[in-house]
PDB file of N, CA and C in Angstrom:
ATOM      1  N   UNK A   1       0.818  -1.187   0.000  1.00  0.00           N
ATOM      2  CA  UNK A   1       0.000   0.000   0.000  1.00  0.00           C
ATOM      3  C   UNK A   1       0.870   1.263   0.000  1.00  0.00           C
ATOM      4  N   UNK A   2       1.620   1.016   0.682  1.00  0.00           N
ATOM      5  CA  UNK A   2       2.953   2.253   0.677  1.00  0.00           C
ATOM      6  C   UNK A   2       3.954   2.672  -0.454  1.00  0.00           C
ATOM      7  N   UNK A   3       3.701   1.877  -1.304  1.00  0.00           N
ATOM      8  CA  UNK A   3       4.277   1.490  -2.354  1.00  0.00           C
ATOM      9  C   UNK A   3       3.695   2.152  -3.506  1.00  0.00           C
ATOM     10  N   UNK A   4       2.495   2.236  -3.336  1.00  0.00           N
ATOM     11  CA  UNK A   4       1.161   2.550  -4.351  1.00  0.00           C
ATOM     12  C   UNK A   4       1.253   3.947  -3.890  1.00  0.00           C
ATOM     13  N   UNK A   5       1.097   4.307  -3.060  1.00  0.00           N
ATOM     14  CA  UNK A   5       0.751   5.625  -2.495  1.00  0.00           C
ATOM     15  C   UNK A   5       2.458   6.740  -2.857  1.00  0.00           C
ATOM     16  N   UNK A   6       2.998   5.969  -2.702  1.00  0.00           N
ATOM     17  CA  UNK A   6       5.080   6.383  -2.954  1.00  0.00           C
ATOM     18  C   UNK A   6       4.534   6.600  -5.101  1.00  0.00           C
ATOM     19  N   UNK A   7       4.261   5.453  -5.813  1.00  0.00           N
ATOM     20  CA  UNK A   7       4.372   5.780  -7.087  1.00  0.00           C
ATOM     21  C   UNK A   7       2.869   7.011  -7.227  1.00  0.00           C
ATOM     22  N   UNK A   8       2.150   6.720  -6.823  1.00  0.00           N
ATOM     23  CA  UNK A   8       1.010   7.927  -7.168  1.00  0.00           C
ATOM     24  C   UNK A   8       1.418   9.497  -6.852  1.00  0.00           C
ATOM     25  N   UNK A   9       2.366   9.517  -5.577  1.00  0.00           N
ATOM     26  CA  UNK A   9       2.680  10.654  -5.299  1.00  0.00           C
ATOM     27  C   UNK A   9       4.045  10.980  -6.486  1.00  0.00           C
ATOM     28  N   UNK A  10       4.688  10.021  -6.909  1.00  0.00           N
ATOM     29  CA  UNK A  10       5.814  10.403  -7.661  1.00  0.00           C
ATOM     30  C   UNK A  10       4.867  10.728  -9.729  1.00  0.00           C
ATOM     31  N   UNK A  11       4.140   9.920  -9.519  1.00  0.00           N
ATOM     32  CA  UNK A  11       3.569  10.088 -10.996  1.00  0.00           C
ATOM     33  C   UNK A  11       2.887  11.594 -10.977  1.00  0.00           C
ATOM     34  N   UNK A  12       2.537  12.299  -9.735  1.00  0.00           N
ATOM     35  CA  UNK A  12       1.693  13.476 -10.069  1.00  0.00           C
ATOM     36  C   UNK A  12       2.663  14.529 -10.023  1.00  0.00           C
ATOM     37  N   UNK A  13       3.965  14.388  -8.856  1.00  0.00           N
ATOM     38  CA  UNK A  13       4.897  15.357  -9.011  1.00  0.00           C
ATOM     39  C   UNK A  13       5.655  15.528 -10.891  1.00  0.00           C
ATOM     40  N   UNK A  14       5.805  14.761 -11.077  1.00  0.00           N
ATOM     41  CA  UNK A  14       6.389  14.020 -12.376  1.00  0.00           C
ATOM     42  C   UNK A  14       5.295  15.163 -13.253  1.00  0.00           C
ATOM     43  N   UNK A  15       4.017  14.842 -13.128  1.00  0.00           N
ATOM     44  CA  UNK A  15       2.508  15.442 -13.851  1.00  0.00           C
ATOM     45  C   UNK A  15       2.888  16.814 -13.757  1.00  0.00           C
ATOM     46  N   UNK A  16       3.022  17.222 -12.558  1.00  0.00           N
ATOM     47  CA  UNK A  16       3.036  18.600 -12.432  1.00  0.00           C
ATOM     48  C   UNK A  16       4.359  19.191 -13.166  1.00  0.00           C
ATOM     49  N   UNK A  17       5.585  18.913 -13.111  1.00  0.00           N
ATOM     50  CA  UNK A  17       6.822  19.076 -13.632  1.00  0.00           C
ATOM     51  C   UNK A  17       6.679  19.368 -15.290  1.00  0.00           C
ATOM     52  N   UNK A  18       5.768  18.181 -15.557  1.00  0.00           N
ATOM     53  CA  UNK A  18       5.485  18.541 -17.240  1.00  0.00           C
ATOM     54  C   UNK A  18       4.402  19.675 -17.684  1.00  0.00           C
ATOM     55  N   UNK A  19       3.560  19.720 -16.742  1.00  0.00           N
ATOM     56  CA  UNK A  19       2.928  20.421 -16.924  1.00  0.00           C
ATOM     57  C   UNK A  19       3.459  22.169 -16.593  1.00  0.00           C
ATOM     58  N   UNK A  20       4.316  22.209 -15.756  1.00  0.00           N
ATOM     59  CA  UNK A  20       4.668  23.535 -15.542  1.00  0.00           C
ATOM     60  C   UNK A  20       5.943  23.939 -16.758  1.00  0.00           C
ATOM     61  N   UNK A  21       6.580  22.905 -17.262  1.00  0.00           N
ATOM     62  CA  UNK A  21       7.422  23.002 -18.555  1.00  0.00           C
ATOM     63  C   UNK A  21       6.355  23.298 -19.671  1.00  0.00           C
ATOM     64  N   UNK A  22       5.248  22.625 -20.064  1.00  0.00           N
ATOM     65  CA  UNK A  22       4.457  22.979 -21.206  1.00  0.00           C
ATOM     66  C   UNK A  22       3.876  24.475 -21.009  1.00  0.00           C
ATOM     67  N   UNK A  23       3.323  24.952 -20.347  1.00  0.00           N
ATOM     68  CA  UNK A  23       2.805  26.367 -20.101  1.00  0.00           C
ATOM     69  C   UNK A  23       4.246  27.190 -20.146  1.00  0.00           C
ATOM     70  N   UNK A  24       5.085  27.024 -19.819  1.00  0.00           N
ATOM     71  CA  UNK A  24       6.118  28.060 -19.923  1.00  0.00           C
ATOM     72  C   UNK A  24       6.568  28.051 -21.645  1.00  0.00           C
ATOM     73  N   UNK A  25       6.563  26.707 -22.122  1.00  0.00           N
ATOM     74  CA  UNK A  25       6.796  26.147 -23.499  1.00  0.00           C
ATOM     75  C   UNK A  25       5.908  27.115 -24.698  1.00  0.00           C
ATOM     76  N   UNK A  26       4.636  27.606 -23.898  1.00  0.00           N
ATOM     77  CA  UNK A  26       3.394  27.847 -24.261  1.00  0.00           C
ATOM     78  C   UNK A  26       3.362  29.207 -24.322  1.00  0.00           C
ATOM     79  N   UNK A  27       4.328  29.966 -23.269  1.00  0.00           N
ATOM     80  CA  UNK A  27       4.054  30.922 -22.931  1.00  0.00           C
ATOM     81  C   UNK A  27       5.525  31.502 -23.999  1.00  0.00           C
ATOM     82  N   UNK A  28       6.430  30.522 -24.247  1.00  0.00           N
ATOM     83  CA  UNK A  28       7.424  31.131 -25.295  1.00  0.00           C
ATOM     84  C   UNK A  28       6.643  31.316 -26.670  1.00  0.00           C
ATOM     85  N   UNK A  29       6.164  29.985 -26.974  1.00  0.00           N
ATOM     86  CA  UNK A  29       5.706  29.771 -28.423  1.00  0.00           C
ATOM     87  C   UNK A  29       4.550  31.523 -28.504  1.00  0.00           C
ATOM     88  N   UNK A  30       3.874  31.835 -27.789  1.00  0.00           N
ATOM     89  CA  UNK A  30       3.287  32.625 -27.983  1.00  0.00           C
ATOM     90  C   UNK A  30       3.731  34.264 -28.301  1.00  0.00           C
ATOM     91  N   UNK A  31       4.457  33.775 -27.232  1.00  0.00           N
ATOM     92  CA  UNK A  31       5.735  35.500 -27.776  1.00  0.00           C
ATOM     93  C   UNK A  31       6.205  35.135 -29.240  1.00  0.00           C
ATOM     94  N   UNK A  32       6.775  34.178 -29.627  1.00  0.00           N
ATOM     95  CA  UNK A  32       7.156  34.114 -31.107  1.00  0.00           C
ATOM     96  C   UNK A  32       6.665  34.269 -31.709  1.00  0.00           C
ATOM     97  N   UNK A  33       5.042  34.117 -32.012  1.00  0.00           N
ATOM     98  CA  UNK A  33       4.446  34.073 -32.479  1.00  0.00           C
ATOM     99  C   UNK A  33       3.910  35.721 -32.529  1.00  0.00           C
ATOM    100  N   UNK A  34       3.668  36.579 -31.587  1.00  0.00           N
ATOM    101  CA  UNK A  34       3.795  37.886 -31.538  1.00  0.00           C
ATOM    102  C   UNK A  34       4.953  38.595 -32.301  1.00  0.00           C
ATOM    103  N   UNK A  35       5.959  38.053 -32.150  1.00  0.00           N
ATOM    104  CA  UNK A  35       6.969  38.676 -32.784  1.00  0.00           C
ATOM    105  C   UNK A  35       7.256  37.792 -34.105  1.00  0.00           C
ATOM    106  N   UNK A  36       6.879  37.119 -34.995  1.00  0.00           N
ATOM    107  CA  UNK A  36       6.539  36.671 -36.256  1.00  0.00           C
ATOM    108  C   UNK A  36       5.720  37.824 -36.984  1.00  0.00           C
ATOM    109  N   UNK A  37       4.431  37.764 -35.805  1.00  0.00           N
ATOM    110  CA  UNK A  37       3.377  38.894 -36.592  1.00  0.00           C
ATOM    111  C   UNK A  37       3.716  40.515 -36.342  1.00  0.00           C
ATOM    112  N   UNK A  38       4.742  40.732 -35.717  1.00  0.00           N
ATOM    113  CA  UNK A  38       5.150  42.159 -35.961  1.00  0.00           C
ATOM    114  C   UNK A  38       6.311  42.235 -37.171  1.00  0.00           C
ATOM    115  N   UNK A  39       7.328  41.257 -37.065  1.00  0.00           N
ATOM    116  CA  UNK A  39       8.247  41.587 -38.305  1.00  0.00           C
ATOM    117  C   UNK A  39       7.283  41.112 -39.475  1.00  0.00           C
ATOM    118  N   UNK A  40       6.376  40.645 -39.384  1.00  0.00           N
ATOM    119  CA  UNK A  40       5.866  40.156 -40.778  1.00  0.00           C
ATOM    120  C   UNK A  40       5.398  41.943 -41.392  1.00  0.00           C
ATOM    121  N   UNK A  41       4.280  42.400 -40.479  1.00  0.00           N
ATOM    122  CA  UNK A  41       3.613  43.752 -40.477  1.00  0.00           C
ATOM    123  C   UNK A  41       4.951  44.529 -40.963  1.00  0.00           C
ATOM    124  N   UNK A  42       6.053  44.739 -40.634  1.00  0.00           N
ATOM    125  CA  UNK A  42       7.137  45.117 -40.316  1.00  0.00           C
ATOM    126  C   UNK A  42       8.100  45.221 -42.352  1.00  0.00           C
ATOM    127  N   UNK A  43       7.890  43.816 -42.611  1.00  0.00           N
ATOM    128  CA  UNK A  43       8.274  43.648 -43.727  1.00  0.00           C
ATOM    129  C   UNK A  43       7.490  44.360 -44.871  1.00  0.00           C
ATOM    130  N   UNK A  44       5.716  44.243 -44.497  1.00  0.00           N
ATOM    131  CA  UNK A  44       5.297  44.722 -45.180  1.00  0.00           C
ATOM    132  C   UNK A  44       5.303  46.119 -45.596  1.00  0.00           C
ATOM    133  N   UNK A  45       5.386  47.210 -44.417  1.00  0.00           N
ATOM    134  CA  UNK A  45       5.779  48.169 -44.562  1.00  0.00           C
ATOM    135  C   UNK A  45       6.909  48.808 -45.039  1.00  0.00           C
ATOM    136  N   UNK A  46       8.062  47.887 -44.758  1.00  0.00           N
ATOM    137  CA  UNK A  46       9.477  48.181 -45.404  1.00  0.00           C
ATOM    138  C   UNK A  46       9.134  48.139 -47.193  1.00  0.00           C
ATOM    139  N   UNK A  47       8.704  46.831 -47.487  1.00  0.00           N
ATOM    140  CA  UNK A  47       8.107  46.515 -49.327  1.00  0.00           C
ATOM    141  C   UNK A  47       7.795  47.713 -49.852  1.00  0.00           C
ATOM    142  N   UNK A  48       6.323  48.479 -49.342  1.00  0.00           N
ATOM    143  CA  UNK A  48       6.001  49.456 -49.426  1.00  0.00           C
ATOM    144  C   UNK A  48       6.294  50.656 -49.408  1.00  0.00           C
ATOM    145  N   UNK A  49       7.766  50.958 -48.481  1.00  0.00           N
ATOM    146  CA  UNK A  49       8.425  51.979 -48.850  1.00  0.00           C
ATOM    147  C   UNK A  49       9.483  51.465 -50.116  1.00  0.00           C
ATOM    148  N   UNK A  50       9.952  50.769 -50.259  1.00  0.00           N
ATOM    149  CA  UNK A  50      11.188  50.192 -51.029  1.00  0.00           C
ATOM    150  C   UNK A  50      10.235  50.343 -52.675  1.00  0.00           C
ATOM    151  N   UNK A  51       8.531  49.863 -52.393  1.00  0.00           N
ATOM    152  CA  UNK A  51       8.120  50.281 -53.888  1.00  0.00           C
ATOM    153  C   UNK A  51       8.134  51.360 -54.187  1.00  0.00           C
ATOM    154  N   UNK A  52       7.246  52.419 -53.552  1.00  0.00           N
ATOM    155  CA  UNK A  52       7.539  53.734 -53.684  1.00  0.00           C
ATOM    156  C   UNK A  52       8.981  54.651 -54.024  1.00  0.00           C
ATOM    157  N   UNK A  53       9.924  54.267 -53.304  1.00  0.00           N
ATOM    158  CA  UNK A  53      11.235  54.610 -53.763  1.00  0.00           C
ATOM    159  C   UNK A  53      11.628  54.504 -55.291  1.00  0.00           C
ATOM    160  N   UNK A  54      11.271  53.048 -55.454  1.00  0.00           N
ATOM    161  CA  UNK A  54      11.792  52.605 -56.805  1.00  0.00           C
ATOM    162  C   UNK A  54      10.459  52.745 -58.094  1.00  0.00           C
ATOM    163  N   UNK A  55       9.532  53.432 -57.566  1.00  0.00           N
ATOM    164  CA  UNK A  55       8.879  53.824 -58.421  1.00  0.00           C
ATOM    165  C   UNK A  55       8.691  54.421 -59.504  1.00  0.00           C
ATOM    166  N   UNK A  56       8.517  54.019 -60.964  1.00  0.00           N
ATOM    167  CA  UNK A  56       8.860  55.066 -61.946  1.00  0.00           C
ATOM    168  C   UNK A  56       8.982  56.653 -62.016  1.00  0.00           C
ATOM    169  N   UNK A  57       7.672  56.979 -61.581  1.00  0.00           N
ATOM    170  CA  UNK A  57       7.377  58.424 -61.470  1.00  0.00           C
ATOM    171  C   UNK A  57       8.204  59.159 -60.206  1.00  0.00           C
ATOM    172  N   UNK A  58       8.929  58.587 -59.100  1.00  0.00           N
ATOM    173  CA  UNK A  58       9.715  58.882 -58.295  1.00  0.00           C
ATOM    174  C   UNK A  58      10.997  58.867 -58.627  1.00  0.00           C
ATOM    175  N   UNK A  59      11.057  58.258 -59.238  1.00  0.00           N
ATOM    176  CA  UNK A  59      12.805  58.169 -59.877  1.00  0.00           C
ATOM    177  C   UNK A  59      12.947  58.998 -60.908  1.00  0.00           C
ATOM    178  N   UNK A  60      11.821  59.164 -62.248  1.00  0.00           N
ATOM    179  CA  UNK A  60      11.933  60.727 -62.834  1.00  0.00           C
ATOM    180  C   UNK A  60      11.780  61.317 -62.121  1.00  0.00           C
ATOM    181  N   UNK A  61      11.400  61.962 -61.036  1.00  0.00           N
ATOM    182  CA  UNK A  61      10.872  63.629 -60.324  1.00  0.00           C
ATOM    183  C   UNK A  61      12.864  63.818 -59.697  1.00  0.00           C
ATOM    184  N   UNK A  62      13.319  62.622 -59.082  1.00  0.00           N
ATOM    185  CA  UNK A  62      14.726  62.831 -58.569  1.00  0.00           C
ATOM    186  C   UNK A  62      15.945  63.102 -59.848  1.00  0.00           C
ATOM    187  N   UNK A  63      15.339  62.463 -60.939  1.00  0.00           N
ATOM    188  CA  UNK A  63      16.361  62.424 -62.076  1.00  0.00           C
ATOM    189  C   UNK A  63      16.036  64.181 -62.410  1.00  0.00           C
ATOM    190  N   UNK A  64      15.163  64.828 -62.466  1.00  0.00           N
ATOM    191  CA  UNK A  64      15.144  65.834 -63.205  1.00  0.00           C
ATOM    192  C   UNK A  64      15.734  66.631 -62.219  1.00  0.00           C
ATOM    193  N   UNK A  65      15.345  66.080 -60.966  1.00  0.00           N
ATOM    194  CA  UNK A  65      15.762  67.080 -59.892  1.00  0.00           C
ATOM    195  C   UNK A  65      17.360  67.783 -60.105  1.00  0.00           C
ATOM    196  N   UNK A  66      18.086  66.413 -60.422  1.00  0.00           N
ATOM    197  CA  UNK A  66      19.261  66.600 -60.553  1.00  0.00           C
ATOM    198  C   UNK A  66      20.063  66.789 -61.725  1.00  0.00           C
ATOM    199  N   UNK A  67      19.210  67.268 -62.584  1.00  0.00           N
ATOM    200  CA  UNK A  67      19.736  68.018 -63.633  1.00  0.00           C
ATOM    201  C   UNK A  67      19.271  67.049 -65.037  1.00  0.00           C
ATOM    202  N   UNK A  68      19.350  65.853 -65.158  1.00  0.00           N
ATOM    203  CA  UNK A  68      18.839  65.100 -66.129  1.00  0.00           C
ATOM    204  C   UNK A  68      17.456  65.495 -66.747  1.00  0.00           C
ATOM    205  N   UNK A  69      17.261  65.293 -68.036  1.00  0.00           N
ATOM    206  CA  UNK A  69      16.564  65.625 -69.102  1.00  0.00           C
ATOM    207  C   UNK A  69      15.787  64.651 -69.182  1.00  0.00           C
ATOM    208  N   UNK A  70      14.243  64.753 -69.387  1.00  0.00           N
ATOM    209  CA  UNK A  70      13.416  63.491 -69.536  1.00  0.00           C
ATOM    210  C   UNK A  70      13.374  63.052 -71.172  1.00  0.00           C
ATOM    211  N   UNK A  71      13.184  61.685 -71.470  1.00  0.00           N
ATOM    212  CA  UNK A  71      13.434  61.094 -72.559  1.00  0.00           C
ATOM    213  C   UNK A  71      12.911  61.953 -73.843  1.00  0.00           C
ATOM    214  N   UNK A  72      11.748  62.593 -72.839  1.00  0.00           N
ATOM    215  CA  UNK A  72      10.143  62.956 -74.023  1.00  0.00           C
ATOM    216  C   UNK A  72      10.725  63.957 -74.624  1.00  0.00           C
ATOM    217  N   UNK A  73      11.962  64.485 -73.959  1.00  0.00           N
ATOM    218  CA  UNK A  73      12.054  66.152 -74.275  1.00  0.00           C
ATOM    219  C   UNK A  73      13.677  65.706 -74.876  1.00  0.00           C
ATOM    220  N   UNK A  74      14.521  64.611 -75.064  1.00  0.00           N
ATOM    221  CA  UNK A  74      15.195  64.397 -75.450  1.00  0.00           C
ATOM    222  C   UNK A  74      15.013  63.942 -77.229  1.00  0.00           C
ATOM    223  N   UNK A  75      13.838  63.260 -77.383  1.00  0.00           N
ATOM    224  CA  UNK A  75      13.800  62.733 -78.312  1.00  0.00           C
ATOM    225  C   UNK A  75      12.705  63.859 -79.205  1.00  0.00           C
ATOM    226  N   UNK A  76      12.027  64.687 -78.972  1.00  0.00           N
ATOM    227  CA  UNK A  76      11.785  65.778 -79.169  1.00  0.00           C
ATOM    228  C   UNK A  76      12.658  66.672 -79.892  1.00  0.00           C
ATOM    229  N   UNK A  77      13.952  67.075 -79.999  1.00  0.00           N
ATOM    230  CA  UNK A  77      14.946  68.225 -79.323  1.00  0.00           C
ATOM    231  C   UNK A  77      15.750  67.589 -80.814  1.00  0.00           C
ATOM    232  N   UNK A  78      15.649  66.521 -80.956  1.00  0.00           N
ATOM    233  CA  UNK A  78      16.466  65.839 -82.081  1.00  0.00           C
ATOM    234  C   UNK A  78      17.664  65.897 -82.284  1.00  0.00           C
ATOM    235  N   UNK A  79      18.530  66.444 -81.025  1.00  0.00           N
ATOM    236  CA  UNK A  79      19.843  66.200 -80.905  1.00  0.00           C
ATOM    237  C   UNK A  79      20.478  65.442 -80.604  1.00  0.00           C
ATOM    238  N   UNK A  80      20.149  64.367 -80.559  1.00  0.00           N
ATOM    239  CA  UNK A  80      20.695  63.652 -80.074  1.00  0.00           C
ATOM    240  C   UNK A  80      21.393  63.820 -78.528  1.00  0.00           C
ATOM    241  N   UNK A  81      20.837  64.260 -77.554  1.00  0.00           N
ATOM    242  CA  UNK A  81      20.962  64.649 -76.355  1.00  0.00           C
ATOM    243  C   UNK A  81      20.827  63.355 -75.546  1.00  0.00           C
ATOM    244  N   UNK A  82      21.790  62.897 -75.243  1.00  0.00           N
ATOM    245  CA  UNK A  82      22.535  61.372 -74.270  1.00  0.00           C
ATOM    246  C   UNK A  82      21.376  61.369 -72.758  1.00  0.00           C
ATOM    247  N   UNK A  83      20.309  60.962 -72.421  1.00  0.00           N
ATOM    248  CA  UNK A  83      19.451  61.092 -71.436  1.00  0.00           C
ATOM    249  C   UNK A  83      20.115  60.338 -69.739  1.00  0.00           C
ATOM    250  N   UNK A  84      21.303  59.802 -70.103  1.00  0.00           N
ATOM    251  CA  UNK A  84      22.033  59.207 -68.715  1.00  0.00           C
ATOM    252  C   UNK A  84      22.872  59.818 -68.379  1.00  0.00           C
ATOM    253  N   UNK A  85      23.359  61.005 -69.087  1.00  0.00           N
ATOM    254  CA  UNK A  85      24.246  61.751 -68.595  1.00  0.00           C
ATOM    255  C   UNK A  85      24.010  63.456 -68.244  1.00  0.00           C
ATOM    256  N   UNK A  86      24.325  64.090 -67.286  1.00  0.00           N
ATOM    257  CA  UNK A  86      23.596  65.326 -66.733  1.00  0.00           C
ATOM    258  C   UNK A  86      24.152  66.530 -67.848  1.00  0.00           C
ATOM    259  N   UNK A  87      23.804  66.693 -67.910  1.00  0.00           N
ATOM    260  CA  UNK A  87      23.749  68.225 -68.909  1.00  0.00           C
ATOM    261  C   UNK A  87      23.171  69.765 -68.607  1.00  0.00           C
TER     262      UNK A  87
END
């Protein structure tokens, strides 16, 4: 009987041991999972600036900015005016 009562008390300590490892297990997986869904949000917003940057109409407004000639007004002009190089 002492015997029975010795393994029942060792099988629930044992119970409890796993059980206090899974909730902590539980309580990691869940932060990762928070922080999955912020760099994900995170990425998306980065994409979104990185399109905009590289956007056609953004990259002419900086090209003219800096002195370059747009194609329309190159091929127009009939000089043969080189559109990659600043003038």
């Amino acid at each position: 009987m002492k015997k029975l009562i010795f393994l029942i008390a060792i099988f629930l300590a044992v119970q409890v041991l796993f059980m206090s490892k899974g909730v902590t297990y539980g309580e990691n997986a869940s932060g990762l999972e928070n922080r999955i869904s912020y760099l994900k949000e995170e990425n998306r917003n980065i994409e979104l600036e990185v399109a905009t940057l590289v956007s056609c109409s953004n990259i002419a407004q900086k090209a003219e900015e800096k002195g370059f000639i747009p194609v329309s007004l190159a091929e127009s002009t009939g000089n043969h005016i080189p559109v990659a190089f600043k003038r």
